[in-house]
Protein backbone atom coordinates (compact mmCIF):
# COMPACT_ATOMS: atom_id res chain seq x y z
CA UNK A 1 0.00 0.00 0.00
CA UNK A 2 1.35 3.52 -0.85
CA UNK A 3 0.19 5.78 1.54
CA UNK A 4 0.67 9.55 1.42
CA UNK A 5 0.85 11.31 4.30
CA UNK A 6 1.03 15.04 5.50
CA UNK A 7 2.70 16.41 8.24
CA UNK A 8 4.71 13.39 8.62
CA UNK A 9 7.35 15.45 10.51
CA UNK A 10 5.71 16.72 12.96
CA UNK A 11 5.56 14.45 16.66
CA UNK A 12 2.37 12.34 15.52
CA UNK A 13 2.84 12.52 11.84
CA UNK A 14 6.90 10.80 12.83
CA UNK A 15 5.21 8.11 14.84
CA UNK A 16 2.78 7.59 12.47
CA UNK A 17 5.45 7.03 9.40
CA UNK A 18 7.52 5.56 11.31
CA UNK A 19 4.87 2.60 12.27
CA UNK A 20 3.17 2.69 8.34
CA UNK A 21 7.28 1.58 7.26
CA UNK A 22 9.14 -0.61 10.24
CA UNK A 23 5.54 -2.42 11.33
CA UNK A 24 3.23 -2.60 8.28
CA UNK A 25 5.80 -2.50 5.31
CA UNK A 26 3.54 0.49 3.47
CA UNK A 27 5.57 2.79 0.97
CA UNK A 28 5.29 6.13 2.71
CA UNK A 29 5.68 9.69 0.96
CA UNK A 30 5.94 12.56 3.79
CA UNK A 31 4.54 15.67 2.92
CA UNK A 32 5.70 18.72 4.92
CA UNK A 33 6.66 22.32 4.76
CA UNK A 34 8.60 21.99 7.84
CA UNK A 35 7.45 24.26 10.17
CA UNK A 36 8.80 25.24 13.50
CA UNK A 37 7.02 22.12 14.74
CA UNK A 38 8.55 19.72 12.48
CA UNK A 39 11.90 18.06 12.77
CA UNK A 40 13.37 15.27 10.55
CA UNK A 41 15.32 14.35 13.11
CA UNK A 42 12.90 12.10 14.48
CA UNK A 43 12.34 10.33 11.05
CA UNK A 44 16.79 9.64 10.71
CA UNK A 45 16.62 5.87 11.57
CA UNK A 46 14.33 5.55 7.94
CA UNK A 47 15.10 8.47 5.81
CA UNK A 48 17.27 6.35 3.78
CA UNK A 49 14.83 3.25 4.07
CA UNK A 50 13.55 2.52 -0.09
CA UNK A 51 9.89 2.86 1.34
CA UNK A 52 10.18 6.41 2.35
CA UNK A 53 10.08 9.57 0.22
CA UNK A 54 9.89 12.70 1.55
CA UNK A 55 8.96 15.90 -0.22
CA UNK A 56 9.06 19.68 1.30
CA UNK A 57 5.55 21.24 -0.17
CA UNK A 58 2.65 22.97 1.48
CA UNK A 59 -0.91 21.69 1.39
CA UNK A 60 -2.28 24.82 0.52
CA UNK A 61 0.13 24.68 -2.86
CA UNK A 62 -2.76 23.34 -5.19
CA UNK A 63 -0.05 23.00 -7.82
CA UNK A 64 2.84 20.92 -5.70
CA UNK A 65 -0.32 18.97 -4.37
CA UNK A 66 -0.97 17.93 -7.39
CA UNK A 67 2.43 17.02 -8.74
CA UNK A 68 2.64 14.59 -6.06
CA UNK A 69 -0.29 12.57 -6.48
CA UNK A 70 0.78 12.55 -10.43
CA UNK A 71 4.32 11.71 -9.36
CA UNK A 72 3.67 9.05 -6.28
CA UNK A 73 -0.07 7.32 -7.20
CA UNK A 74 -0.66 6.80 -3.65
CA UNK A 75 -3.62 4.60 -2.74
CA UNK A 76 -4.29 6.48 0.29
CA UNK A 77 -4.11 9.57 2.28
CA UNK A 78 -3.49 10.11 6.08
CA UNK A 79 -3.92 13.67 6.50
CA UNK A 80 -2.52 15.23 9.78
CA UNK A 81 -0.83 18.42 8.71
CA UNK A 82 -2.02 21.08 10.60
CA UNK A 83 -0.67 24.19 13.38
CA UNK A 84 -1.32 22.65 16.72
CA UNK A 85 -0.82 24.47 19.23
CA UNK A 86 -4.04 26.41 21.31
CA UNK A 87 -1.55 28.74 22.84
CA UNK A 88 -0.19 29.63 19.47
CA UNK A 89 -3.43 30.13 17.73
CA UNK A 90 -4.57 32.67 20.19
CA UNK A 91 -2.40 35.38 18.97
CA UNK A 92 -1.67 34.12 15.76
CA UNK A 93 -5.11 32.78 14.20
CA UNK A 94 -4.23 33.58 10.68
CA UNK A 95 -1.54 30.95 10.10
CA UNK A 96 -4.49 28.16 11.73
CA UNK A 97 -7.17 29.30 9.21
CA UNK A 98 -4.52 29.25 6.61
CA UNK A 99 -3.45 25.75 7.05
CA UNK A 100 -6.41 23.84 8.75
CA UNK A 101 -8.71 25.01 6.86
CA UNK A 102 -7.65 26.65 3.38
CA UNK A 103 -4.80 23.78 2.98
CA UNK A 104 -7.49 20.91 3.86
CA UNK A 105 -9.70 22.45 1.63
CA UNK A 106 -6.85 22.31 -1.26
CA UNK A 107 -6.08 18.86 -0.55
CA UNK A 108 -9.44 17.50 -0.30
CA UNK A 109 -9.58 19.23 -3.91
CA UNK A 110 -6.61 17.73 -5.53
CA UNK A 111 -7.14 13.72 -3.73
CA UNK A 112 -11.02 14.10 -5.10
CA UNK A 113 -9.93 15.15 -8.74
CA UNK A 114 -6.91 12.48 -8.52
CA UNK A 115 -9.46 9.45 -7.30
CA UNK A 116 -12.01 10.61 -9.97
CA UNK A 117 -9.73 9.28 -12.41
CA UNK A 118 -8.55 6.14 -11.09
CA UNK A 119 -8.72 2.70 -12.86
CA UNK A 120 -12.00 1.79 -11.03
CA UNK A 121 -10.42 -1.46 -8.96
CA UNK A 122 -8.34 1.74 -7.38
CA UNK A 123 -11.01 4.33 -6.96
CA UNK A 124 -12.98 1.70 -5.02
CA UNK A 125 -10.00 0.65 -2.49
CA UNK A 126 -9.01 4.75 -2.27
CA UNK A 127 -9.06 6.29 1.15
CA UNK A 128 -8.99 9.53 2.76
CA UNK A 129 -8.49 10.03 6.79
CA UNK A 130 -8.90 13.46 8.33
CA UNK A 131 -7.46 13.17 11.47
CA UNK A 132 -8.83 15.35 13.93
CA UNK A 133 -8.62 16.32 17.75
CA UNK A 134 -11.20 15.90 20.71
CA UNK A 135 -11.07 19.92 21.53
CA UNK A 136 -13.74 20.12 18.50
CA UNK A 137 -16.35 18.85 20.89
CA UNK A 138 -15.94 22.14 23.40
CA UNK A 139 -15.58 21.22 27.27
CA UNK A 140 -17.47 18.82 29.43
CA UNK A 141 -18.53 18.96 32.85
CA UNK A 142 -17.58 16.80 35.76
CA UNK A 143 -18.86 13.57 34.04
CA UNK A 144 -19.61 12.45 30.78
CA UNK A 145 -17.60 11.37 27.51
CA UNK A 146 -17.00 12.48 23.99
CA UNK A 147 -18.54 10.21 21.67
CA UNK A 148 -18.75 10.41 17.94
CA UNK A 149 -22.06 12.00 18.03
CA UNK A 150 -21.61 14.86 20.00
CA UNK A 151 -21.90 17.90 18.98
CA UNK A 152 -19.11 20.61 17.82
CA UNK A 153 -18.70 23.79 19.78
CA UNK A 154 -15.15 24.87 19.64
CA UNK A 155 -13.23 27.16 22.23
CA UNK A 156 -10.44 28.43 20.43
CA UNK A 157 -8.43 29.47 17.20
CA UNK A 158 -7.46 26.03 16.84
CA UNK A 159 -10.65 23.82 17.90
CA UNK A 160 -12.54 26.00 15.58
CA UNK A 161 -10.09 25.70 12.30
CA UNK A 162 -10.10 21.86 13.18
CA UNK A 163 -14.08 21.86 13.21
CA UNK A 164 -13.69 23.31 9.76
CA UNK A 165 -12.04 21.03 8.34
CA UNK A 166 -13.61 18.33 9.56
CA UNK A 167 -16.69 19.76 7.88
CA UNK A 168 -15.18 20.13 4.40
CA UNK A 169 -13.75 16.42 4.67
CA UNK A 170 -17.38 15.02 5.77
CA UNK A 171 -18.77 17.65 2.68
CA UNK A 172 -16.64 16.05 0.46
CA UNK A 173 -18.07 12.70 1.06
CA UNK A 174 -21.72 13.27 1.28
CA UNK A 175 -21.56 15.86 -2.03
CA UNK A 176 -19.12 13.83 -4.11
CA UNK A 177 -19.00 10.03 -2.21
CA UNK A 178 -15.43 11.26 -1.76
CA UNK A 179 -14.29 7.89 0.44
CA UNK A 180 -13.78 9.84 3.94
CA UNK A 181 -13.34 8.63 7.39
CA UNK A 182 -12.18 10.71 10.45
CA UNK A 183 -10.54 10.36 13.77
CA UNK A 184 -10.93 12.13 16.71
CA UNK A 185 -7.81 12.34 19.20
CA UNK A 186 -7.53 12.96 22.72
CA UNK A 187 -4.21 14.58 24.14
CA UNK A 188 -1.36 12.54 22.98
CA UNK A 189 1.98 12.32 24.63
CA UNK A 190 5.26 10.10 23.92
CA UNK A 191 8.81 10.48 22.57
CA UNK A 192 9.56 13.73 19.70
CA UNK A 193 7.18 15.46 20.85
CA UNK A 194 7.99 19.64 20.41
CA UNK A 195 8.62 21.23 23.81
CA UNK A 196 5.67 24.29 23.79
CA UNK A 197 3.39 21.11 25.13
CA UNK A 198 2.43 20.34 28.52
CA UNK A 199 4.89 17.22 29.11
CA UNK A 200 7.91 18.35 27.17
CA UNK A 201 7.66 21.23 28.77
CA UNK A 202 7.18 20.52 32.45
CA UNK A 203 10.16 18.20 32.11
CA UNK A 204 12.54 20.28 30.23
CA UNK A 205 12.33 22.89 33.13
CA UNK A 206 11.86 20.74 35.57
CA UNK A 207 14.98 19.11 35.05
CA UNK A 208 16.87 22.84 34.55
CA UNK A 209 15.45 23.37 38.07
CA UNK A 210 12.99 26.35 36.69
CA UNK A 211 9.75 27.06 37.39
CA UNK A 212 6.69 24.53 36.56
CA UNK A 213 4.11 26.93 34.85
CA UNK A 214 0.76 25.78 35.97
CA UNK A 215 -2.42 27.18 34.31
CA UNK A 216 -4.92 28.41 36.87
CA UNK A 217 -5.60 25.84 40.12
CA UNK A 218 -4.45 23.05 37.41
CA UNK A 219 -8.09 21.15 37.54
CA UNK A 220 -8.21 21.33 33.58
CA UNK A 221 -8.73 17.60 32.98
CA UNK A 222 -7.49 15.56 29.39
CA UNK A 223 -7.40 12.29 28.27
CA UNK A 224 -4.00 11.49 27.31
CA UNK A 225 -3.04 8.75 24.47
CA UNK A 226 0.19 7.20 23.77
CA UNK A 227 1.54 8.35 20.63
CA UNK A 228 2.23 4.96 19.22
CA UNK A 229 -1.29 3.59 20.13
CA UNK A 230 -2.32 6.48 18.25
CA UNK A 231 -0.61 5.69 15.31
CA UNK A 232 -1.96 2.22 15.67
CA UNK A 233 -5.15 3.07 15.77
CA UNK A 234 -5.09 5.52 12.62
CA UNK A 235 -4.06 2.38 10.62
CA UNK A 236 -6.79 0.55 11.51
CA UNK A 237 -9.34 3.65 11.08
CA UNK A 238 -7.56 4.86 7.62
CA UNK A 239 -8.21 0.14 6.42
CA UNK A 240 -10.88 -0.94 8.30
CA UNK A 241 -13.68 2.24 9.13
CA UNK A 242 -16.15 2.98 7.56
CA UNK A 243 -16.41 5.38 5.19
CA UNK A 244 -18.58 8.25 6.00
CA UNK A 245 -18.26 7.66 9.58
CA UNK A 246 -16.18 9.34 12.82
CA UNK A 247 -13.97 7.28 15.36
CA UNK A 248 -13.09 8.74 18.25
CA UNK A 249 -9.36 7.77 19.95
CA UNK A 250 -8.73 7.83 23.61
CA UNK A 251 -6.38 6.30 26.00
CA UNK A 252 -9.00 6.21 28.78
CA UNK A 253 -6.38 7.98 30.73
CA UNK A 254 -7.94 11.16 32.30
CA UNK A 255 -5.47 13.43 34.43
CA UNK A 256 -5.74 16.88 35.36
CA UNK A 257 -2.79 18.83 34.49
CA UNK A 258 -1.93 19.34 38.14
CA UNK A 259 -1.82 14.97 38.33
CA UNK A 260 0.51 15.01 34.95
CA UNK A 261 2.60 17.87 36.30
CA UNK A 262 3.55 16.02 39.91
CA UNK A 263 4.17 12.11 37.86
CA UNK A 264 6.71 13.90 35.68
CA UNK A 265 8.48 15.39 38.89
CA UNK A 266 8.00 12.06 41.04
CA UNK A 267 9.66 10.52 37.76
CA UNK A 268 12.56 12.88 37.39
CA UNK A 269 13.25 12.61 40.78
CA UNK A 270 13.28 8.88 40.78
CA UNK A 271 15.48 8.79 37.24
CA UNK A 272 17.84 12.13 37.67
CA UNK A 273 17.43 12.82 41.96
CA UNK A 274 18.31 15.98 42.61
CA UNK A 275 18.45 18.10 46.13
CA UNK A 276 15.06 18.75 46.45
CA UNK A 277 11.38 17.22 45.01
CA UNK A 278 11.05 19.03 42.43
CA UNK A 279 7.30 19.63 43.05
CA UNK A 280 8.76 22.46 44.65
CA UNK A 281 8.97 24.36 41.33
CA UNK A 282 5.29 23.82 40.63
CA UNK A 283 3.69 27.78 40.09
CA UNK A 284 0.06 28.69 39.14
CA UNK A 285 0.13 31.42 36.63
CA UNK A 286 -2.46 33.24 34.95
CA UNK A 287 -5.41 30.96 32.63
CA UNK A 288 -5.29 30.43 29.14
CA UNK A 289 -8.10 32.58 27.45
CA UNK A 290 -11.33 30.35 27.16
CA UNK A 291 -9.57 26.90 28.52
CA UNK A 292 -11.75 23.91 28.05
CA UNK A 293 -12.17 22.68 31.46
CA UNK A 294 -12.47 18.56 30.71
CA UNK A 295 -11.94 16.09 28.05
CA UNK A 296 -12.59 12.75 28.02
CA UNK A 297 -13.20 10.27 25.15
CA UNK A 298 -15.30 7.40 24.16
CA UNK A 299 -13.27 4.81 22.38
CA UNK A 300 -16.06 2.15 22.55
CA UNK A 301 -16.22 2.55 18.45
CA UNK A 302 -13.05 2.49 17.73
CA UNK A 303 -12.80 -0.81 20.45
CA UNK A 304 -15.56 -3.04 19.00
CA UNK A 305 -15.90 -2.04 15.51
CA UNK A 306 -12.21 -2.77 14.75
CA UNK A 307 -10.49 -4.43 17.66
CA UNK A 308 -8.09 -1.77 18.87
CA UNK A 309 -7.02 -1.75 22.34
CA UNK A 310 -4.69 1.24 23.61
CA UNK A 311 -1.13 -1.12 24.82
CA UNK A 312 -0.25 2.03 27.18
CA UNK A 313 -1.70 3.16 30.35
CA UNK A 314 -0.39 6.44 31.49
CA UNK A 315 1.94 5.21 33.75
CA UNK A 316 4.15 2.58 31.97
CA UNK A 317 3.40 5.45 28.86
CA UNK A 318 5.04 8.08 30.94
CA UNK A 319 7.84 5.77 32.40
CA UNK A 320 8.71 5.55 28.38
CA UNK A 321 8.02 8.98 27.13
CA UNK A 322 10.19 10.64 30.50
CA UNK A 323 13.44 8.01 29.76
CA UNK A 324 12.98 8.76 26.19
CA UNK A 325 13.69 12.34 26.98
CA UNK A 326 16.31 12.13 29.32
CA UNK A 327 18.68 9.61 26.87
CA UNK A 328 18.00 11.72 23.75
CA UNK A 329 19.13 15.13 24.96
CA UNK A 330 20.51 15.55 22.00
CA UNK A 331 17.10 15.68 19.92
CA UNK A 332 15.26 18.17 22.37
CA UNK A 333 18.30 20.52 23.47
CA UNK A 334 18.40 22.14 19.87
CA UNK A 335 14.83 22.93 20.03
CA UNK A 336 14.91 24.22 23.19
CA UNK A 337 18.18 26.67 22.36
CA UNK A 338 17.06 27.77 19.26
CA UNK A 339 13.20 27.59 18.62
CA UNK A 340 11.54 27.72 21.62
CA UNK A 341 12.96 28.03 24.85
CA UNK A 342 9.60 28.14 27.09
CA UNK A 343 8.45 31.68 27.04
CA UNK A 344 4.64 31.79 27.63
CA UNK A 345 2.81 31.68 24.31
CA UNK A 346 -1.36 33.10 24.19
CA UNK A 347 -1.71 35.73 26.69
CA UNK A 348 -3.84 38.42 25.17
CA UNK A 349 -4.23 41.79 26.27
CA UNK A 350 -8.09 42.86 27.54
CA UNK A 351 -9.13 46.70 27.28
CA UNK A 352 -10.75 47.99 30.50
């Protein structure tokens, strides 16, 4: 199977390729403009594998699109490219609507004109996966879970460019019977992943002995998901969902940020000791603008339509993703000189 996918340097979209080439043999062509986010670092160990090609092009280029589905035929796409991060896309909406939206629009555009003409053995085995995040549903309340049915109401920047396209890829399929299917994340966590998130983060300071930002009383509850699970699971959703239909992915692993915060510090100071807990770093600093409260996903689709089970629970998951960071110093330390060294990203400024 030759699968194209996007973003395939970014921490999920690595994992992901990664997986499609060592685990399932696929041939794999990585799309990705390589943005701050993205580091081919964490694809070295197969860059030179014959299975992988990898080709620097933005999704919103309708012509470079194009090129590549005439150049690479792929039987499949696995579409994750997108800007990420909530913080980010509070100040800085434009580049979210840009690329969530305009470049999934583009790409849904060029894949529907490309499996239009397939041979029609091709056209019928052709696939499309939009993968998606949880923060489309909003917030919940104390109790409850996402499930594949509930509604959209998007908080922020981001949540709201992802709800987009997640429209245009359903749109495509009811308009055109464009084969679309689309997955629904919760937080995911793991080795390579950039350090502006929560985990990455917490640990890079926390290990430099600076202070552990925590947003408001650090309640704020997510589901977190192991990034190879996730990757797992996308490869069942892209061969074996249904088309037309939504599967939601969670690890069944709710924490609130406060929880995830003091296991990273227990685990430093069990791996790296140092003079004193580092707990003691832990400070509450001003909310992010309209943060979801809770999170928490339904996987029961995704479970017992197509048999996945998450391998990780959050515990032996962390155990993995904290030792993964402290050997490989080496991939995070450049990122954290040069990119992004943990200034607080979203604050915006209200007029009395």
């Amino acid at each position: 199977m030759k699968i194209l996918v996007t973003g395939g340097a970014g921490f999920i979209g690595s994992a992901l390729v990664k997986y499609l080439i060592e685990e399932i043999g696929a041939e794999v062509i990585n799309i990705d403009v390589l943005t701050y986010a993205a580091n081919l670092q964490s694809l070295a160990d197969i860059e030179n594998h014959p299975a992988y090609h990898f080709v620097q092009a933005n999704i919103c280029d309708r012509a470079a699109m194009s090129d590549i589905f005439e150049k690479y035929q792929p039987d499949a796409v696995m579409h994750l490219a997108a800007e990420s991060h909530v913080d980010r896309s509070i100040t800085g909406a434009a580049d979210f609507i840009q690329t969530n939206i305009v470049g999934t629009f583009t790409l849904l555009d060029v894949a529907k004109a490309y499996w239009q003409d397939l041979p029609s053995a091709r056209k019928s085995d052709f696939r499309f996966l939009q993968v998606s995040t949880d923060e489309v549903y909003g917030s919940l309340g104390a109790d409850g879970l996402f499930h594949e049915t509930t509604a959209y109401d998007p908080s922020s920047p981001y949540s709201a460019s992802k709800a987009a396209s997640d429209h245009l890829a359903m749109a495509w399929h009811h308009t055109y019977d464009f084969p679309v299917v689309i997955s629904n994340c919760s937080n995911n966590y793991g080795p390579r992943q950039f350090p502006e998130k929560l985990i990455p983060l917490i640990f890079i300071n926390a290990l430099h002995g600076e202070k552990l930002p925590v947003y408001g009383d650090g309640s704020n509850v997510r589901d977190w998901l192991y990034v190879d699970d996730h990757a797992r699971a996308l490869h069942l959703v892209l061969t074996q969902g249904r088309l037309g239909e939504t599967y939601n992915v969670g690890g069944r692993n709710e924490r609130t940020n406060l929880q995830v915060v003091h296991q990273i510090c227990d685990l430093l100071d069990t791996k790296r000791p140092a003079e004193h807990p580092r707990c003691q770093q832990i400070t509450y600093v001003t909310d992010r603008p309209g943060h979801d409260h809770r999170y928490a996903i339904d996987a029961s689709k995704l479970e017992t339509e197509l048999g996945w089970r998450a391998q990780e629970n959050f515990e032996s998951g962390m155990d993995k993703t904290i030792g993964w960071y402290l050997d490989n110093e080496s991939w995070w330390r450049p990122l954290h000189d040069k990119i992004y060294g943990g200034e607080r990203l979203g604050l915006t400024t209200k007029s009395g």
